[in-house]
N, C-alpha and C. Protein backbone atom coordinates (compact mmCIF):
# COMPACT_ATOMS: atom_id res chain seq x y z
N UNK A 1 -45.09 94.12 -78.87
CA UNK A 1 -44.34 93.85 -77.66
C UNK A 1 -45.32 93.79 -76.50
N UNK A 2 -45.24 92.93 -75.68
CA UNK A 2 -45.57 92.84 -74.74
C UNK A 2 -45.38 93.58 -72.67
N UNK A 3 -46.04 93.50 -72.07
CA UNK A 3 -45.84 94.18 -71.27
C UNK A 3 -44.35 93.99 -70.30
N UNK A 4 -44.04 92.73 -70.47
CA UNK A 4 -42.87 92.15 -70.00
C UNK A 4 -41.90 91.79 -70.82
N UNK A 5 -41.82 92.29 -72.00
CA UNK A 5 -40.90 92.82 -73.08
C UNK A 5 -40.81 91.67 -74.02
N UNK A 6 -41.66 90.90 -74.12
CA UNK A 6 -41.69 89.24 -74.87
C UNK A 6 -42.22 89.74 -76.74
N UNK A 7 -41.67 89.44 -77.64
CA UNK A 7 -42.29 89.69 -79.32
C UNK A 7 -43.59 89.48 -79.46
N UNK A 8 -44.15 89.56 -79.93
CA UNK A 8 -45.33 89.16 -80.60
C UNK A 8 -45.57 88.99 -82.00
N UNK A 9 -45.71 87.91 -82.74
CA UNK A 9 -46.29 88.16 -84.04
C UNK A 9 -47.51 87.89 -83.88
N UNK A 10 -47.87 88.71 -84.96
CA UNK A 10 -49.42 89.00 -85.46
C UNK A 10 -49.65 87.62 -86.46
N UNK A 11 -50.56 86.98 -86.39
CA UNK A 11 -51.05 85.93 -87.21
C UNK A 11 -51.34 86.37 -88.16
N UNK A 12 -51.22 86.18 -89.61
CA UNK A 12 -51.58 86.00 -90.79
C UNK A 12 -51.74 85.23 -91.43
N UNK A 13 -52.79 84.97 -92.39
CA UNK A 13 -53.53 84.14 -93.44
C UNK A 13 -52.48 83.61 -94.50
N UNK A 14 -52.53 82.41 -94.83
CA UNK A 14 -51.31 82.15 -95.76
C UNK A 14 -51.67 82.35 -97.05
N UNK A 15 -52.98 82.05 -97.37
CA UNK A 15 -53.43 82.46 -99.08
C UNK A 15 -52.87 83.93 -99.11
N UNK A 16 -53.57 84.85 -97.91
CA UNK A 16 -52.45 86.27 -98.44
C UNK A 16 -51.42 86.65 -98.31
N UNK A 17 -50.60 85.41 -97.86
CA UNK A 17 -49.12 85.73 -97.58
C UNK A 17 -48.33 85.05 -99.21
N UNK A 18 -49.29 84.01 -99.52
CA UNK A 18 -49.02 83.55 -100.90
C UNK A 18 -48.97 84.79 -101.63
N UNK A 19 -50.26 85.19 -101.41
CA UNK A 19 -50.53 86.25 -102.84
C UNK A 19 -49.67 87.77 -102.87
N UNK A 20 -49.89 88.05 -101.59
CA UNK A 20 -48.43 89.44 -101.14
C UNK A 20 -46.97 89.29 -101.65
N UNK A 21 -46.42 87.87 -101.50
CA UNK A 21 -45.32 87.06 -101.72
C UNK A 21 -44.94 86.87 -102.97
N UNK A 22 -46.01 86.65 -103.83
CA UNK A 22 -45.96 86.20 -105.30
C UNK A 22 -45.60 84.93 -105.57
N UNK A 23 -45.96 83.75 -104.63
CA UNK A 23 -45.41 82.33 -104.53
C UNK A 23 -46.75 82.00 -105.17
N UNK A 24 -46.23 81.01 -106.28
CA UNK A 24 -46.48 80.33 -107.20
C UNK A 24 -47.27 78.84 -106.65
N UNK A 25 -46.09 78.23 -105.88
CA UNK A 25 -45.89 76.86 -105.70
C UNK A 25 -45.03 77.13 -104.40
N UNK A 26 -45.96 76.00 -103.44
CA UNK A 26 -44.47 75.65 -102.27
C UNK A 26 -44.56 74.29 -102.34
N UNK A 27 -43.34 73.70 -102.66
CA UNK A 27 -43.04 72.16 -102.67
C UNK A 27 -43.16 71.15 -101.41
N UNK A 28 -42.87 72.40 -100.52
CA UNK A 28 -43.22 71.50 -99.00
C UNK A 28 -43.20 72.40 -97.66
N UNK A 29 -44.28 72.26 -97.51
CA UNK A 29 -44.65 73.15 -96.60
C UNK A 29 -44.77 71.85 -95.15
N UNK A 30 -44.29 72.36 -93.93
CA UNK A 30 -44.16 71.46 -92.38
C UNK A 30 -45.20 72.16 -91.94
N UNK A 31 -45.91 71.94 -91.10
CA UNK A 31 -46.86 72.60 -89.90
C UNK A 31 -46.95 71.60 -88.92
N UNK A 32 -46.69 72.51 -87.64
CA UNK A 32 -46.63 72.10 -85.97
C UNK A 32 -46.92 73.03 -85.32
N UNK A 33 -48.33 72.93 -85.08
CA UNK A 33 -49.60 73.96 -84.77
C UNK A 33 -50.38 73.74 -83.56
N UNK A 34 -50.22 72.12 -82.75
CA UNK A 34 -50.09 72.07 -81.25
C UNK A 34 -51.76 71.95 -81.99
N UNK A 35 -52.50 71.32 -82.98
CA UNK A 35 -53.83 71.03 -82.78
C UNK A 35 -54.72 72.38 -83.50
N UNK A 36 -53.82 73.48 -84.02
CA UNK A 36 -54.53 74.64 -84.86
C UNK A 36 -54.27 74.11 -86.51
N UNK A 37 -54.11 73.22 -86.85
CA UNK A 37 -53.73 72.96 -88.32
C UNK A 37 -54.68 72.81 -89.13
N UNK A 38 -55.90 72.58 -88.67
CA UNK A 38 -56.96 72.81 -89.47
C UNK A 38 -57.41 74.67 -90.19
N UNK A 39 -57.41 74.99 -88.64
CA UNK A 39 -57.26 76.76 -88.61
C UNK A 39 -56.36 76.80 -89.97
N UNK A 40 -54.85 76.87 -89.55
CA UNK A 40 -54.45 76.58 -90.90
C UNK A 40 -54.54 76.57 -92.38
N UNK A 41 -54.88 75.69 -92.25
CA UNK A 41 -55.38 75.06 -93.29
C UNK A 41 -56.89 75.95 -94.12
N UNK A 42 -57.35 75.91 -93.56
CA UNK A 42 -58.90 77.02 -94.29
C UNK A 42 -58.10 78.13 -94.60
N UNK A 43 -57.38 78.83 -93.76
CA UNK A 43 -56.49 79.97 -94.00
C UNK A 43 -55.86 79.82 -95.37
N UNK A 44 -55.61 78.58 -95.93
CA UNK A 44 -54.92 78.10 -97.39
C UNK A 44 -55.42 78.07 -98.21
N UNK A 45 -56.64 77.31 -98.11
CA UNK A 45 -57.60 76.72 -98.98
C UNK A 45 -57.64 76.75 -100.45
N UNK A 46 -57.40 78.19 -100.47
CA UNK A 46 -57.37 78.82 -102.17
C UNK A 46 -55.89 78.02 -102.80
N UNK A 47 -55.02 78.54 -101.86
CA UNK A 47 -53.84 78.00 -102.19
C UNK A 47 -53.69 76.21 -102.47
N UNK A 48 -54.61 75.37 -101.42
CA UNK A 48 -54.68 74.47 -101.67
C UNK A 48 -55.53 73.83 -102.88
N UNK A 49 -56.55 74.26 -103.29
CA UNK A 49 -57.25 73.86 -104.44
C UNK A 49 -56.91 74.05 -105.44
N UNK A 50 -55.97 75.20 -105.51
CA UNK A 50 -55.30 75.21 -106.83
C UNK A 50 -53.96 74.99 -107.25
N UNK A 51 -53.90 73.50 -106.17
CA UNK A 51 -52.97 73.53 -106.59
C UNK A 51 -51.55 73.77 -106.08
N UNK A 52 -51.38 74.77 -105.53
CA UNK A 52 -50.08 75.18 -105.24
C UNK A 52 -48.99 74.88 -104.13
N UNK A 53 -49.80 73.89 -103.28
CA UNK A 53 -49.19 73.27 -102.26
C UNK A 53 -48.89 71.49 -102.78
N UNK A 54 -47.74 71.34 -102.60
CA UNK A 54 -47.62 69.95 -103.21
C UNK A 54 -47.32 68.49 -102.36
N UNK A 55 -46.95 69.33 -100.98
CA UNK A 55 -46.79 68.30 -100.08
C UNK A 55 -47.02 69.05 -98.51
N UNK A 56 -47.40 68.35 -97.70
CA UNK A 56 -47.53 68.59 -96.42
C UNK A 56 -47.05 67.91 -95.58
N UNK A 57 -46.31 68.16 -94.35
CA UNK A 57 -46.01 67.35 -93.34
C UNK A 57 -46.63 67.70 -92.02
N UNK A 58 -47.22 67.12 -91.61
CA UNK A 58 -47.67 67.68 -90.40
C UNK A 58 -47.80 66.86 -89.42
N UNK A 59 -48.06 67.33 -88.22
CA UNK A 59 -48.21 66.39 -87.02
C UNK A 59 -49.77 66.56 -86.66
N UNK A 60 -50.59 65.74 -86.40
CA UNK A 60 -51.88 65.06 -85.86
C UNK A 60 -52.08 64.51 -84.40
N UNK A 61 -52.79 64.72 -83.71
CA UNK A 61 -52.95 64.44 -82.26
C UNK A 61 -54.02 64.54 -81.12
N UNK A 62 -54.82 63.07 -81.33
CA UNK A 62 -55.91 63.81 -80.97
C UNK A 62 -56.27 64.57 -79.84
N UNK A 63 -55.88 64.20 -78.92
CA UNK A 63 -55.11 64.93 -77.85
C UNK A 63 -55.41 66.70 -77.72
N UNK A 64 -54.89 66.98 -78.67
CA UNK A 64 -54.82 68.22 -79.20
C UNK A 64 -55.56 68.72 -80.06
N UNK A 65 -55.97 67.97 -80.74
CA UNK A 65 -57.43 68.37 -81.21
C UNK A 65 -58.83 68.29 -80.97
N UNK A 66 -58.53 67.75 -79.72
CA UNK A 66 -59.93 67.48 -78.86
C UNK A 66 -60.17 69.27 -77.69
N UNK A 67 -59.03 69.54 -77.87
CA UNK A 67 -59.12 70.59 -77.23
C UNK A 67 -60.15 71.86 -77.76
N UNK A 68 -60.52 72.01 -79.03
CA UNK A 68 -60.90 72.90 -80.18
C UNK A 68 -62.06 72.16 -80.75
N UNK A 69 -62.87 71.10 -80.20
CA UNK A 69 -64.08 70.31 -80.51
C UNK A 69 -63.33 69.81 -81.87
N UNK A 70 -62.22 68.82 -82.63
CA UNK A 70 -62.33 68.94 -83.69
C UNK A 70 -61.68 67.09 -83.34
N UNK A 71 -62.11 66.68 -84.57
CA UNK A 71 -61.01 65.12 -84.58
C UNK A 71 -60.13 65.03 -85.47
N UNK A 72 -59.03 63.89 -85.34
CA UNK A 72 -58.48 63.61 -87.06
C UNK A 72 -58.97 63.51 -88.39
N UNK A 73 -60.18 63.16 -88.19
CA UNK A 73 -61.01 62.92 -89.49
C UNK A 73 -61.38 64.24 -89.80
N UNK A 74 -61.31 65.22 -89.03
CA UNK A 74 -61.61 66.78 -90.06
C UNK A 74 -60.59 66.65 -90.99
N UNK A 75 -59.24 66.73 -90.43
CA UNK A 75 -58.39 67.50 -91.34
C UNK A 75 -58.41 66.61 -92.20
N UNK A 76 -58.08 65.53 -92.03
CA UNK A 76 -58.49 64.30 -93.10
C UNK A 76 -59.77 64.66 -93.87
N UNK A 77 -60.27 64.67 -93.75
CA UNK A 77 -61.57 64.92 -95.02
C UNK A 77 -61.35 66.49 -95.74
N UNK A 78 -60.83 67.62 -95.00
CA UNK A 78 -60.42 68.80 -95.71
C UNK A 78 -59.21 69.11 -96.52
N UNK A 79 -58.29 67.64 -96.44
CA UNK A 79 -57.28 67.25 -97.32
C UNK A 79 -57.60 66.90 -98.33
N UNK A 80 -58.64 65.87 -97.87
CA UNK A 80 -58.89 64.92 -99.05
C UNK A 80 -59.38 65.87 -100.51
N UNK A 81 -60.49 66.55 -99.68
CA UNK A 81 -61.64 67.50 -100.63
C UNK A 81 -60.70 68.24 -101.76
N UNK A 82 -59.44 69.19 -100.69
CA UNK A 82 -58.47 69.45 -101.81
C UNK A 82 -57.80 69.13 -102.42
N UNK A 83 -58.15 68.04 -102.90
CA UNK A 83 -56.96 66.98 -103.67
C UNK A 83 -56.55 66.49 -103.01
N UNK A 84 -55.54 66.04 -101.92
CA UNK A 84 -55.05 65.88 -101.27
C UNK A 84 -54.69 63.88 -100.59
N UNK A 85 -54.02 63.37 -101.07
CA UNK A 85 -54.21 61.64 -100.13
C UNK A 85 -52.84 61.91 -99.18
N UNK A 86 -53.36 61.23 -97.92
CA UNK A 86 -52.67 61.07 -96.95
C UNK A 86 -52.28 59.71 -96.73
N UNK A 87 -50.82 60.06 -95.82
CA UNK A 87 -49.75 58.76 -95.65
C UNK A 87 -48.95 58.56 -94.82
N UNK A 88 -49.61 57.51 -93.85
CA UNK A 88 -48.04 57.39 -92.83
C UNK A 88 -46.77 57.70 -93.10
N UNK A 89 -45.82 58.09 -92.55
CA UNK A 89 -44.66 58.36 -92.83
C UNK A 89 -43.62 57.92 -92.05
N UNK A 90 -43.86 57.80 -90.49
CA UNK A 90 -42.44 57.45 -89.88
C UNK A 90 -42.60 55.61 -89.82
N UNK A 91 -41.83 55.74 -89.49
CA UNK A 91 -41.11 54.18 -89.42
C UNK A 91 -41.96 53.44 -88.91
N UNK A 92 -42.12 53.91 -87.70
CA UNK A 92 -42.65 52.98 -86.09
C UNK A 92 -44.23 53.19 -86.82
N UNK A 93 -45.18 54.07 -87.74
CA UNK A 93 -46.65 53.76 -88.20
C UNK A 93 -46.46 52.85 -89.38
N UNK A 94 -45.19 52.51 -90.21
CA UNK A 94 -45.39 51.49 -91.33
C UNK A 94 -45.35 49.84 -91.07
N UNK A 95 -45.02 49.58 -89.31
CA UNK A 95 -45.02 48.21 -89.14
C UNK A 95 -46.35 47.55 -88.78
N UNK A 96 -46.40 46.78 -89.77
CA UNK A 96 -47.69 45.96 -89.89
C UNK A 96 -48.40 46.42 -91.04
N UNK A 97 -48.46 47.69 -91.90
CA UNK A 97 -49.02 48.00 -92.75
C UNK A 97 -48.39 47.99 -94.40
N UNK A 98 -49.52 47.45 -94.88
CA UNK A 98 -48.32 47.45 -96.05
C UNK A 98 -48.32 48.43 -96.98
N UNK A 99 -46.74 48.95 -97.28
CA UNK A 99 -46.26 50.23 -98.19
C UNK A 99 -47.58 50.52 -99.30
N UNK A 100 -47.66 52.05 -99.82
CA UNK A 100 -47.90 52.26 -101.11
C UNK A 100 -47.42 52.00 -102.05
N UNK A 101 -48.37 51.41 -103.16
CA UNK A 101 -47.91 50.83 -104.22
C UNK A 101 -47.84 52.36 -105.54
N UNK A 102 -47.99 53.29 -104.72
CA UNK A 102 -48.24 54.71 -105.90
C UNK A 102 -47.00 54.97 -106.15
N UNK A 103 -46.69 55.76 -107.52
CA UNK A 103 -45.53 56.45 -107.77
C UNK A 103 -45.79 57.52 -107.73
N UNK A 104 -44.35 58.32 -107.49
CA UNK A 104 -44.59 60.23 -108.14
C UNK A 104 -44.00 60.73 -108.86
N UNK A 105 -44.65 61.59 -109.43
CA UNK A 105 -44.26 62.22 -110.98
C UNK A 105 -42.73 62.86 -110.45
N UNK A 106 -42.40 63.27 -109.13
CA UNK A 106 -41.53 63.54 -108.71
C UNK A 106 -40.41 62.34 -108.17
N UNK A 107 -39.66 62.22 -109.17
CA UNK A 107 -38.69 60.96 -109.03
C UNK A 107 -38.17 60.78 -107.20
N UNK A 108 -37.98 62.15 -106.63
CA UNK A 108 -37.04 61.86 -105.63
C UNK A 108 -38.21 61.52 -104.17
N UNK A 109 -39.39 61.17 -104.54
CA UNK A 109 -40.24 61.13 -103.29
C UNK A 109 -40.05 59.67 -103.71
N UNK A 110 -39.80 59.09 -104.91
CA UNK A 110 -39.96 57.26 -105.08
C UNK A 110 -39.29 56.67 -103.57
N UNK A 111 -38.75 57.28 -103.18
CA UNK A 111 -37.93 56.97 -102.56
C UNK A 111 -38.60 56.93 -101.07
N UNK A 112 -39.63 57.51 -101.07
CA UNK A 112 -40.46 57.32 -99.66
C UNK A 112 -40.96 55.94 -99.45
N UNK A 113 -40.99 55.93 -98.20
CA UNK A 113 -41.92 54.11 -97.57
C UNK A 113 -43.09 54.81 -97.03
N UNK A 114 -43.88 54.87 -97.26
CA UNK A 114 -45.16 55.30 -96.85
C UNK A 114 -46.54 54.30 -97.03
N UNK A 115 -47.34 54.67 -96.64
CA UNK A 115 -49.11 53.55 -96.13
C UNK A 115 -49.68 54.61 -96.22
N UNK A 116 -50.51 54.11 -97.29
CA UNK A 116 -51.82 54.96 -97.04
C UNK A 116 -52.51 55.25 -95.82
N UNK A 117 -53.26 56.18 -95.78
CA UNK A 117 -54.33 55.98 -94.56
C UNK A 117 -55.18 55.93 -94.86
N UNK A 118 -56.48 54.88 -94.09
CA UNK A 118 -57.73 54.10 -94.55
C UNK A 118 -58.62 55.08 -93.61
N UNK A 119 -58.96 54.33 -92.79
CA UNK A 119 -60.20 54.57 -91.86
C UNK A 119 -58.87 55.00 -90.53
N UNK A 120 -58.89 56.26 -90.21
CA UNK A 120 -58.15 57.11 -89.44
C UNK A 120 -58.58 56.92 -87.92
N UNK A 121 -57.80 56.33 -86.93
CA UNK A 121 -58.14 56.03 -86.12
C UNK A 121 -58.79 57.31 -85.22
N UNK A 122 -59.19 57.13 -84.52
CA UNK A 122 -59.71 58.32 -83.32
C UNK A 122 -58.95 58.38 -82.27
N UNK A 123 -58.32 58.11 -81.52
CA UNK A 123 -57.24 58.36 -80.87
C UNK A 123 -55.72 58.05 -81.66
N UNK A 124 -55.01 59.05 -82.40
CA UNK A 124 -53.92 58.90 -82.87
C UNK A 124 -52.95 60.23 -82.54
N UNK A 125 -51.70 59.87 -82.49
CA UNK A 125 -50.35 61.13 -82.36
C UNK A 125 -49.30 60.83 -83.22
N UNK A 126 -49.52 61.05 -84.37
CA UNK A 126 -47.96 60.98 -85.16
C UNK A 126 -47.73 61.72 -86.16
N UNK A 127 -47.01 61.86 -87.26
CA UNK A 127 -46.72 63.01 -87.81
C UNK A 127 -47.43 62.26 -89.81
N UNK A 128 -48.17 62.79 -90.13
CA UNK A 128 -48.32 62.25 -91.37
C UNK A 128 -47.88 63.41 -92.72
N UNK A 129 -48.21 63.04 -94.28
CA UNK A 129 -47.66 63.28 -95.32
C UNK A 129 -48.91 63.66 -95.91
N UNK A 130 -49.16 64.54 -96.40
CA UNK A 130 -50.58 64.50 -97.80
C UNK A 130 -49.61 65.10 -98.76
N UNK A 131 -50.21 64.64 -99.57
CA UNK A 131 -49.21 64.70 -100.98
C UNK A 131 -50.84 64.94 -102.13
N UNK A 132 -50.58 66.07 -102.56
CA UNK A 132 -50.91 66.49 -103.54
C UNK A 132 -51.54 65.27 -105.04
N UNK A 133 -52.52 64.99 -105.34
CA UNK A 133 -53.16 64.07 -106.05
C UNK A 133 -52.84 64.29 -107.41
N UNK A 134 -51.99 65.04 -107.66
CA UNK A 134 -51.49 65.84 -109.03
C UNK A 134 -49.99 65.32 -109.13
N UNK A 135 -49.17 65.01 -108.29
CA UNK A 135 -47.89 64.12 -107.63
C UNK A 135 -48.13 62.55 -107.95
N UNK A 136 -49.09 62.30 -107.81
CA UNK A 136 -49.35 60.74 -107.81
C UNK A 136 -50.30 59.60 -109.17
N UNK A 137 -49.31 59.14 -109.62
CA UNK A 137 -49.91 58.24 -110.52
C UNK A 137 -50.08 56.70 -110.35
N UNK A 138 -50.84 56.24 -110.73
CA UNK A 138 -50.82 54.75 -110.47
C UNK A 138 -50.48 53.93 -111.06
């Protein structure tokens, strides 16, 4: 608690909130972290390499990640490393680009319209998908 009576949570690590928890697998995990999602993310890592995260949604901005010396292409390359391919997702980033041609072992994502992402622009704000490389067959 604070001096003007406001909550506080204490930040914690998600690999040990996995492992305290006894979670196996999370099928889909959101993060909206205002530009800390990398932070995040290392905080996972374990969890992510092995596996146990199968999808991500998150929002990207460089904006906000310029604040913390960092660009889009970090988290992008610390996705990638863990398995990880990333994918446009809303509407208004799939015009002009053309859809993924990947399937997933998970019937009900067929159903996504998604674009890969290539060469990640440097000034970008929108919300993207990494999907687990263990999800995806060609």
């Amino acid at each position: 608690m604070t001096a003007d009576g406001a909550s506080v949570q204490r930040n914690i690590v998600l690999d040990d909130y996995l492992e305290s928890n006894r979670i196996d697998v999370v099928n889909f995990l959101k993060m909206d972290l205002e530009g800390h999602e990398l932070i995040a993310l290392r905080g996972l890592s374990k969890g992510l390499n092995r596996g146990a995260i199968e999808v991500i949604y998150f929002e990207v901005r460089s904006e906000l990640l310029c604040r913390y010396s960092l660009v889009p292409e970090d988290i992008v390359q610390f996705l990638n490393r863990s398995g990880f391919r990333l994918f446009y997702c809303r509407e208004r980033d799939l015009a002009g680009r053309s859809t993924s041609k990947v399937t997933f072992s998970r019937s009900g994502l067929n159903r996504l319209h998604l674009a890969e992402i290539g060469i990640v622009p440097f000034d970008i704000g929108t919300d993207l998908l990494a999907i687990h490389g263990s999800l995806i067959s060609l």
